[in-house]
Protein backbone atom coordinates (compact mmCIF):
# COMPACT_ATOMS: atom_id res chain seq x y z
CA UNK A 1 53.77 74.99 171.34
CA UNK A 2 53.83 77.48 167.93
CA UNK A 3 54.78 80.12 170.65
CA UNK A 4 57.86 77.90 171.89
CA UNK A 5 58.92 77.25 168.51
CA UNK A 6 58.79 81.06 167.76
CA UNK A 7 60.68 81.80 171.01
CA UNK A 8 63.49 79.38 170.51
CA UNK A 9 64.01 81.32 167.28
CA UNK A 10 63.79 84.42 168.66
CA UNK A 11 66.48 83.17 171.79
CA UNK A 12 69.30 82.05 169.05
CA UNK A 13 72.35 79.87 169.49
CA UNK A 14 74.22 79.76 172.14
CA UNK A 15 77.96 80.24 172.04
CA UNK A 16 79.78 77.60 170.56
CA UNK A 17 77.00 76.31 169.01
CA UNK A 18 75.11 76.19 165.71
CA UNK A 19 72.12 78.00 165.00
CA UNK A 20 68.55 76.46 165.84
CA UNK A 21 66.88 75.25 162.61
CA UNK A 22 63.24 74.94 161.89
CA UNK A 23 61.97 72.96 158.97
CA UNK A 24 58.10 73.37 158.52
CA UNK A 25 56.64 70.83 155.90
CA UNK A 26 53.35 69.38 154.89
CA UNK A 27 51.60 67.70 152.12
CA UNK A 28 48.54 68.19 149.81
CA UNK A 29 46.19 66.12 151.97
CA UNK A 30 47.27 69.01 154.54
CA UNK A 31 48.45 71.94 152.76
CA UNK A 32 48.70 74.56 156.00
CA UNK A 33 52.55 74.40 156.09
CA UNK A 34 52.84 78.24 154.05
CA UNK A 35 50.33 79.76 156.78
CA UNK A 36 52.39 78.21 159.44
CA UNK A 37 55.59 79.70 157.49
CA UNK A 38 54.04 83.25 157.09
CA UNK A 39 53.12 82.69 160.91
CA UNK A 40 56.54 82.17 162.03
CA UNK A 41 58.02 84.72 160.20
CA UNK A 42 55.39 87.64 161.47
CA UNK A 43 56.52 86.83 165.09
CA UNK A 44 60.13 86.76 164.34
CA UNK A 45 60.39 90.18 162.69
CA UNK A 46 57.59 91.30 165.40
CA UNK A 47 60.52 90.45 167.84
CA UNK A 48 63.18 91.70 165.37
CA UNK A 49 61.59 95.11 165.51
CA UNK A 50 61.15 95.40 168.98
CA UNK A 51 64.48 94.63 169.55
CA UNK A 52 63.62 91.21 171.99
CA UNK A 53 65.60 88.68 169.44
CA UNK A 54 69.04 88.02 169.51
CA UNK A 55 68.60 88.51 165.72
CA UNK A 56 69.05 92.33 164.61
CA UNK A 57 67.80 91.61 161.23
CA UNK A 58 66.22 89.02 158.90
CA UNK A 59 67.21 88.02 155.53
CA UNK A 60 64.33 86.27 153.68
CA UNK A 61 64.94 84.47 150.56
CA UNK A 62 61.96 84.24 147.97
CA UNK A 63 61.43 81.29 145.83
CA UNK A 64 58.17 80.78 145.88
CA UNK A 65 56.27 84.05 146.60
CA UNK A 66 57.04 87.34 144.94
CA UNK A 67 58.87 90.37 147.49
CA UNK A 68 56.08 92.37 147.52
CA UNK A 69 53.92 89.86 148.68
CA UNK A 70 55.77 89.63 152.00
CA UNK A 71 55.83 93.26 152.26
CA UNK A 72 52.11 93.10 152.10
CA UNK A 73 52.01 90.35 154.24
CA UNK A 74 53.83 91.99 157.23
CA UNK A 75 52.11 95.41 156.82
CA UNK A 76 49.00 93.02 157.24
CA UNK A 77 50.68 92.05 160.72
CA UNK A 78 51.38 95.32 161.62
CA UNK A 79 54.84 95.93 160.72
CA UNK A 80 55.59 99.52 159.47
CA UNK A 81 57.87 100.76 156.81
CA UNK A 82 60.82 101.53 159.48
CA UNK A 83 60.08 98.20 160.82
CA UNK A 84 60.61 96.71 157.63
CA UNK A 85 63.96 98.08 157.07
CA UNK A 86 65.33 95.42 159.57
CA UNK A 87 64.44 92.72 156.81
CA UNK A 88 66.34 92.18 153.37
CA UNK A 89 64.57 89.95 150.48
CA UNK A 90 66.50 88.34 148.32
CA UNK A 91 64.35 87.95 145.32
CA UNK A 92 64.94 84.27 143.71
CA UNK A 93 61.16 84.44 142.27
CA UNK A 94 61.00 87.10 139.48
CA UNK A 95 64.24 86.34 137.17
CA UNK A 96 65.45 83.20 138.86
CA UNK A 97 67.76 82.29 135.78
CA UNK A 98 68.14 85.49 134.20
CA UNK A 99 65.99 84.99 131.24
CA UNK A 100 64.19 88.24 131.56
CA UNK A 101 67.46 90.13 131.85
CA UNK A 102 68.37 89.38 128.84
CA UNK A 103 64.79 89.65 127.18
CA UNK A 104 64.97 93.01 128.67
CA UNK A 105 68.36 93.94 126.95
CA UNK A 106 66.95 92.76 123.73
CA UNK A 107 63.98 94.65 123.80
CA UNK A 108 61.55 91.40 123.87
CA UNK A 109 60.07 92.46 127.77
CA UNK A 110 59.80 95.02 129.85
CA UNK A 111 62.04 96.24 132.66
CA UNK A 112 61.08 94.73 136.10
CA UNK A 113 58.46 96.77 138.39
CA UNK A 114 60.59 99.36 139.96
CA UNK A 115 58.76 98.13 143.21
CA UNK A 116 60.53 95.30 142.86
CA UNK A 117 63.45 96.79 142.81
CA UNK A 118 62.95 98.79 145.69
CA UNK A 119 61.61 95.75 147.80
CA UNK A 120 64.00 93.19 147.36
CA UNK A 121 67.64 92.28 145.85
CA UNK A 122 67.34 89.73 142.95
CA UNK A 123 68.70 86.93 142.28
CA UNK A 124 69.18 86.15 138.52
CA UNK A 125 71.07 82.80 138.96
CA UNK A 126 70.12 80.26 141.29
CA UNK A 127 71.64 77.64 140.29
CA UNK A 128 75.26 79.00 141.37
CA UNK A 129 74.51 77.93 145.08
CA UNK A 130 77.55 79.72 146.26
CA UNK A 131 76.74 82.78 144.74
CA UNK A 132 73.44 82.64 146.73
CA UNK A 133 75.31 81.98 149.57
CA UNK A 134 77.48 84.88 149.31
CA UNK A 135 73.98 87.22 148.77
CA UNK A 136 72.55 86.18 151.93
CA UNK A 137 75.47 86.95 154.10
CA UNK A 138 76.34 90.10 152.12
CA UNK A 139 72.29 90.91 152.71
CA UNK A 140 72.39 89.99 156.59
CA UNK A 141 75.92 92.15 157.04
CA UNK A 142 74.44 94.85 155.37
CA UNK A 143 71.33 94.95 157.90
CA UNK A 144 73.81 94.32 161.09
CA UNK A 145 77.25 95.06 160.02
CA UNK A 146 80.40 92.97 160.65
CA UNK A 147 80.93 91.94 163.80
CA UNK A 148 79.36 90.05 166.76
CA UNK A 149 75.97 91.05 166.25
CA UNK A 150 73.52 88.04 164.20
CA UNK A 151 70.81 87.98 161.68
CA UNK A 152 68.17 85.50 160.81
CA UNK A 153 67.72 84.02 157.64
CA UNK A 154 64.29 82.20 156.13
CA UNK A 155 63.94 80.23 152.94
CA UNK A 156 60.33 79.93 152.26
CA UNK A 157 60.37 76.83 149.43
CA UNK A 158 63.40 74.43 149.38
CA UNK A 159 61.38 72.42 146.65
CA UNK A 160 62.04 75.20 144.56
CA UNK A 161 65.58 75.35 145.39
CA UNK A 162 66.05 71.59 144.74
CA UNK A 163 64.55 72.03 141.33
CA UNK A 164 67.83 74.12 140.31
CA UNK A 165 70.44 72.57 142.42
CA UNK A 166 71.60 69.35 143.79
CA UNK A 167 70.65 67.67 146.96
CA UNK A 168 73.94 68.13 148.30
CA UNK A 169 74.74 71.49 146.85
CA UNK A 170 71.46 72.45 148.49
CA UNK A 171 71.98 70.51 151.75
CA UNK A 172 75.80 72.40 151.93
CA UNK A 173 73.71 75.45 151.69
CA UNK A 174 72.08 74.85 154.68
CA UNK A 175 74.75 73.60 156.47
CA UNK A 176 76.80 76.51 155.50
CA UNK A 177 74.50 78.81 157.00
CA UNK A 178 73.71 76.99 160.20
CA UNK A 179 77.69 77.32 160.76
CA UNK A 180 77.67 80.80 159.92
CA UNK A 181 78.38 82.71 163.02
CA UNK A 182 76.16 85.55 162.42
CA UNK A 183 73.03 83.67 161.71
CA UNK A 184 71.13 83.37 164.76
CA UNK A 185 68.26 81.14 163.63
CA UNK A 186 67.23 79.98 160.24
CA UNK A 187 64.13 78.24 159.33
CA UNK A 188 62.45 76.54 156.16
CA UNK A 189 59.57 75.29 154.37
CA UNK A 190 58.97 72.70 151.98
CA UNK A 191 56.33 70.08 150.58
CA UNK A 192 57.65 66.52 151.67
CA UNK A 193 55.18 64.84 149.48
CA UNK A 194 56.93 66.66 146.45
CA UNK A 195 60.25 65.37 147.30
CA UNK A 196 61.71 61.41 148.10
CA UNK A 197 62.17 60.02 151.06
CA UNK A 198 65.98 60.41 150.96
CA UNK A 199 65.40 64.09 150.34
CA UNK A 200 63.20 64.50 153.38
CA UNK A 201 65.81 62.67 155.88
CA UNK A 202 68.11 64.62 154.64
CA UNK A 203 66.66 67.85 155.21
CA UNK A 204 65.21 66.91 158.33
CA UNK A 205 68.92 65.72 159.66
CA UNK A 206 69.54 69.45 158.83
CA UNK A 207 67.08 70.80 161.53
CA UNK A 208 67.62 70.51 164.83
CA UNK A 209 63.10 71.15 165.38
CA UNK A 210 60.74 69.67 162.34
CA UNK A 211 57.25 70.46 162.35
CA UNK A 212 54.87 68.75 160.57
CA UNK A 213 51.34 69.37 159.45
CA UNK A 214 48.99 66.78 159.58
CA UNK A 215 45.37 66.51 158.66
CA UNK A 216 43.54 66.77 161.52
CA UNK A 217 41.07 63.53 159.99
CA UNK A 218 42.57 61.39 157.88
CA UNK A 219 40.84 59.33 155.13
CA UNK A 220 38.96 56.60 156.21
CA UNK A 221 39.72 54.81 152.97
CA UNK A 222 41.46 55.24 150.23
CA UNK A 223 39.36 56.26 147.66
CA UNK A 224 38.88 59.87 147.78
CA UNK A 225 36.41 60.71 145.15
CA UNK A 226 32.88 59.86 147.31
CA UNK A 227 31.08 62.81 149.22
CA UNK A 228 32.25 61.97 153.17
CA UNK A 229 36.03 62.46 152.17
CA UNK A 230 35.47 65.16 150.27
CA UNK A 231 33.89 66.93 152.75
CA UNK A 232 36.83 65.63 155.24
CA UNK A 233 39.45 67.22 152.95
CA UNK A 234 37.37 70.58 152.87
CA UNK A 235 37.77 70.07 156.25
CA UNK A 236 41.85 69.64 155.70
CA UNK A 237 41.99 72.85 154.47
CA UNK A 238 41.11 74.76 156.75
CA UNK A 239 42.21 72.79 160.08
CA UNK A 240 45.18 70.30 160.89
CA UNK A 241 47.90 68.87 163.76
CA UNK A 242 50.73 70.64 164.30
CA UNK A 243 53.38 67.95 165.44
CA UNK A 244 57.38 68.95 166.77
CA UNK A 245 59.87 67.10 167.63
CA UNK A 246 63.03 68.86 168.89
CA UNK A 247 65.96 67.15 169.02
CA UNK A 248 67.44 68.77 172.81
CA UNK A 249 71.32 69.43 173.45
CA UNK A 250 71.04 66.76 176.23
CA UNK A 251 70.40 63.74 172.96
CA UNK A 252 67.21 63.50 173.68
CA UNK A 253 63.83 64.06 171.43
CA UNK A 254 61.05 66.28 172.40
CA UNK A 255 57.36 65.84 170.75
CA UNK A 256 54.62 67.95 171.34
CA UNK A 257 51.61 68.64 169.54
CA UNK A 258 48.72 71.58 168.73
CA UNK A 259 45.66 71.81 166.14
CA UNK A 260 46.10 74.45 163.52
CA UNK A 261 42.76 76.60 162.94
CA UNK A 262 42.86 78.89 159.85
CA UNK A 263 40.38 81.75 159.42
CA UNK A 264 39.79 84.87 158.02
CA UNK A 265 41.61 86.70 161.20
CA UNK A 266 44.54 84.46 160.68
CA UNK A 267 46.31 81.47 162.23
CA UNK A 268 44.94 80.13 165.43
CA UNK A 269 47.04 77.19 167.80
CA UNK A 270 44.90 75.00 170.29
CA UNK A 271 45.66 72.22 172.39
CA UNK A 272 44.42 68.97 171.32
CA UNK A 273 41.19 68.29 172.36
CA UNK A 274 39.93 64.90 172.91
CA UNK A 275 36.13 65.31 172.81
CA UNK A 276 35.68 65.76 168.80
CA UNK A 277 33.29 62.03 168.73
CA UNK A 278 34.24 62.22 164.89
CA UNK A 279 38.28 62.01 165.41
CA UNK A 280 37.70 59.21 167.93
CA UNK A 281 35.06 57.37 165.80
CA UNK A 282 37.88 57.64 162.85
CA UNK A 283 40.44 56.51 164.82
CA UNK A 284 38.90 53.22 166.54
CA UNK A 285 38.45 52.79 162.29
CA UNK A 286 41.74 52.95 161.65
CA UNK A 287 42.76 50.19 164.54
CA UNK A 288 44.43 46.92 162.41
CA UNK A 289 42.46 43.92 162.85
CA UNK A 290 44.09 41.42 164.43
CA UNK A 291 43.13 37.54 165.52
CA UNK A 292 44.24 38.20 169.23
CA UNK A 293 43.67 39.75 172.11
CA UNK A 294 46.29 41.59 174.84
CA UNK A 295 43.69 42.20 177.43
CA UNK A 296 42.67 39.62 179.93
CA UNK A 297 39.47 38.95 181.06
CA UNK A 298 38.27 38.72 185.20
CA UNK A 299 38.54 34.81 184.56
CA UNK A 300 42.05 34.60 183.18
CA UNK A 301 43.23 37.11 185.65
CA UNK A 302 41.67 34.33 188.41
CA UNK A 303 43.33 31.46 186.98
CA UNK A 304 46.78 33.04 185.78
CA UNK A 305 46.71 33.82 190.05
CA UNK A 306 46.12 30.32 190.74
CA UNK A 307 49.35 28.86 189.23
CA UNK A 308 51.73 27.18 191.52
CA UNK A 309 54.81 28.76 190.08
CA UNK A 310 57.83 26.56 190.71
CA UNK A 311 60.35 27.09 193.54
CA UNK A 312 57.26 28.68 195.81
CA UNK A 313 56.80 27.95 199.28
CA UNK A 314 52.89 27.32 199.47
CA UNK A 315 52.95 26.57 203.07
CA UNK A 316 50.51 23.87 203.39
CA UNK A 317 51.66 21.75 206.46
CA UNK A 318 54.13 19.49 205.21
CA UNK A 319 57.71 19.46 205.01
CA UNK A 320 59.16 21.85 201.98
CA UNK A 321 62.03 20.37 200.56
CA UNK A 322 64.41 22.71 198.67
CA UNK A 323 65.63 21.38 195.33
CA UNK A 324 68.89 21.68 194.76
CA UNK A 325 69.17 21.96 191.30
CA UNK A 326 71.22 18.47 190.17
CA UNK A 327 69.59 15.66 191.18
CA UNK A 328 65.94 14.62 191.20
CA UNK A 329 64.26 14.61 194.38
CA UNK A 330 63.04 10.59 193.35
CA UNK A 331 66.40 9.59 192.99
CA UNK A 332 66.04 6.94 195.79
CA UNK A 333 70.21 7.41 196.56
CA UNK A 334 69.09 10.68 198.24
CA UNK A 335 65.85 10.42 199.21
CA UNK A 336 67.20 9.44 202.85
CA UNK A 337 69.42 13.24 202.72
CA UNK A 338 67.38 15.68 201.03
CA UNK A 339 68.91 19.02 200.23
CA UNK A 340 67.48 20.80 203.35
CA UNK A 341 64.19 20.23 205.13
CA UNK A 342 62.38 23.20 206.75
CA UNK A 343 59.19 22.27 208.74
CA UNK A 344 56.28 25.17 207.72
CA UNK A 345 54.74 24.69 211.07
CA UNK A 346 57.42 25.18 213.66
CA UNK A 347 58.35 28.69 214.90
CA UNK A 348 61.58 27.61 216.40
CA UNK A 349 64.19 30.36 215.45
CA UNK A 350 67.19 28.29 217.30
CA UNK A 351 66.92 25.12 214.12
CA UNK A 352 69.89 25.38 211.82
CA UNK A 353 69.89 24.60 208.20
CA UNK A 354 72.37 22.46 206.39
CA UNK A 355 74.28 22.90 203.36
CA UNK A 356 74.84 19.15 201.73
CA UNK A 357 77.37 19.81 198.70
CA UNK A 358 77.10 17.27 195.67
CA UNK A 359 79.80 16.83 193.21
CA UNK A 360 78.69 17.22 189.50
CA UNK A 361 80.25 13.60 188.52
CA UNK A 362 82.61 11.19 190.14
CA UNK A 363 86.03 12.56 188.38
CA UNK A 364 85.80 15.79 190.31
CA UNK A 365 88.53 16.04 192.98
CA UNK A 366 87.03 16.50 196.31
CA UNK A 367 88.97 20.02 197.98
CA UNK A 368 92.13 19.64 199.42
CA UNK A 369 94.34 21.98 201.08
CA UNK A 370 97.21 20.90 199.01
CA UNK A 371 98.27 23.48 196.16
CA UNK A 372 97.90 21.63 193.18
CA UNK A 373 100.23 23.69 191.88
CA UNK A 374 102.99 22.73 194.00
CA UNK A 375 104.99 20.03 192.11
CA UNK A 376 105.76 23.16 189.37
CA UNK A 377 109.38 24.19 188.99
CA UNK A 378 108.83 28.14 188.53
């Protein structure tokens, strides 16, 4: 499922439409959401490099992790220098507002790391969110040039983001560059336990696939502080459930759903398994307690099937008399002309059934061929 996720990034928009957008989030009972970030963008610029995504570059924009650690990150993955001159980092980590700048002029700090410089383009004002705007276009046309040919783009903190804008300065953001038309794909990440619940439905109404990290066993209670849970969240750490739901062209919503294993090789994706006894046993825990029950035991089953339900024909011999619906069947003024009578036991196909009409009350006109109409002077 990681691997779908990776490849619908990789495939783009389609013409006339905007850009697929991934938002990756978790929480601190499950904090695997940066793994599955650094993950996701390995196998993009993987593709980038190779030249099998619609992408031709990647613009990366760096709130929460400084440029060189991406650089070291995807030499780790086995991208090379030339590789890495596909992707442009906009550096909104080491001066986000400037301050050192101007320490710098004073003579207070020193200069920034010339590696820095090298690495990345930085951003000394993040709180002009068109400004950044214009940086990552001017970034991804720089990789591709102007023209027909996309880039990719990849925020890797939107909590840090919100911290110096507004929500809807940074939701326009986002919107601004799913519209773009040379943006092929664009994906986040962000902690939703960091940010309200407005925040979070608005950012996932932003993404058209949001993937969430889960702990793979939740707390049984909710005190966290005795030995079992603590061992659980050790547990958290390291391992989780990697839920998507896609929202398709056709309307509908797709959800699918892998366990995360991290390690000291990296990122691992499995298919849910369904023989872990301590997931099960935590579950059936978890179950609410309620004072009834919505299965039906071999007896109830036997006695629900011996109800006479009304209207049946139980064929037992004797006459079946269809009620008609008005009157009652006691009513001695039609006891002598019943509906229709049917005998159960007689196979004769030439008897004819009869239709006896009653009126609902004595002021209704019997028919007439007469228009009643007629005396009208149209």
């Amino acid at each position: 499922m990681a691997e779908w996720v990776c490849r619908a990034l990789r495939d783009g928009a389609l013409e006339g439409e905007h850009a697929p957008a991934l938002a990756i989030k978790d929480s601190i009972v499950s904090p695997l959401g940066f793994q599955v970030f650094g993950h996701v963008l390995s196998q993009l610029s993987t593709n980038i490099s190779a030249g099998k995504s619609q992408s031709r570059g990647l613009v990366l924009v760096a709130f929460s992790r400084s440029p060189l650690y991406y650089v070291n990150l995807l030499k780790r993955r086995g991208l090379d220098n030339s590789s890495q001159q596909r992707i442009q980092i906009l550096d909104c980590y080491t001066d986000p507002l400037g301050w050192r700048e101007g320490l710098a002029e004073c003579g207070s700090a020193k200069n920034l790391p010339h590696e820095v410089y090298k690495a990345a383009s930085v951003c000394r004002n993040v709180k002009d969110v068109d400004t950044l705007l214009s940086s990552i276009i001017s970034l991804g046309e720089g990789l591709v040039g102007q023209g027909k040919v996309s880039f990719s783009v990849a925020i890797d903190s939107v909590n840090e983001m919100l911290r110096h804008a507004t929500l809807s300065s940074g939701s326009g953001l986002l919107s601004n560059l799913r519209c773009c038309e040379q943006i092929s794909s664009i994906f986040w990440f962000f902690h939703a336990d960091l940010c309200e619940e407005r925040v979070t439905a608005v950012i996932e109404y932003m993404s058209s696939m949001v993937a969430s990290i889960e702990p793979l066993i939740p707390f049984t209670n909710g005190h966290r502080g005795n030995s079992e849970n603590l061992s659980l969240a050790e547990r958290n750490f390291t391992q989780g459930k990697f839920h998507v739901r896609c929202k398709r062209r056709n309307g509908r919503v797709r959800v699918m759903c892998e366990e995360i294993h991290v390690g000291q090789s990296g990122i691992n994706f499995t298919s849910p398994s369904s023989e872990d006894g301590v997931i099960n046993q935590v579950n059936q825990a978890l179950l609410p307690k309620v004072q009834f029950n919505l299965q039906l035991s071999e007896k109830e089953k036997n006695d629900r099937a011996k109800v006479v339900l009304p209207f049946e024909h139980q064929g037992n011999g004797k006459p079946v008399q269809i009620y008609d619906g008005r009157k009652s069947l006691m009513d001695s003024k039609y006891d002598a002309a019943p509906a229709s009578t049917v005998n159960s036991n007689t196979n004769d196909e030439s008897s004819k059934g009869e239709i006896i009409y009653f009126r609902d009350s004595e002021d209704e006109m019997p028919d007439s061929d007469e228009d009643p109409d007629d005396d009208l002077d149209i």
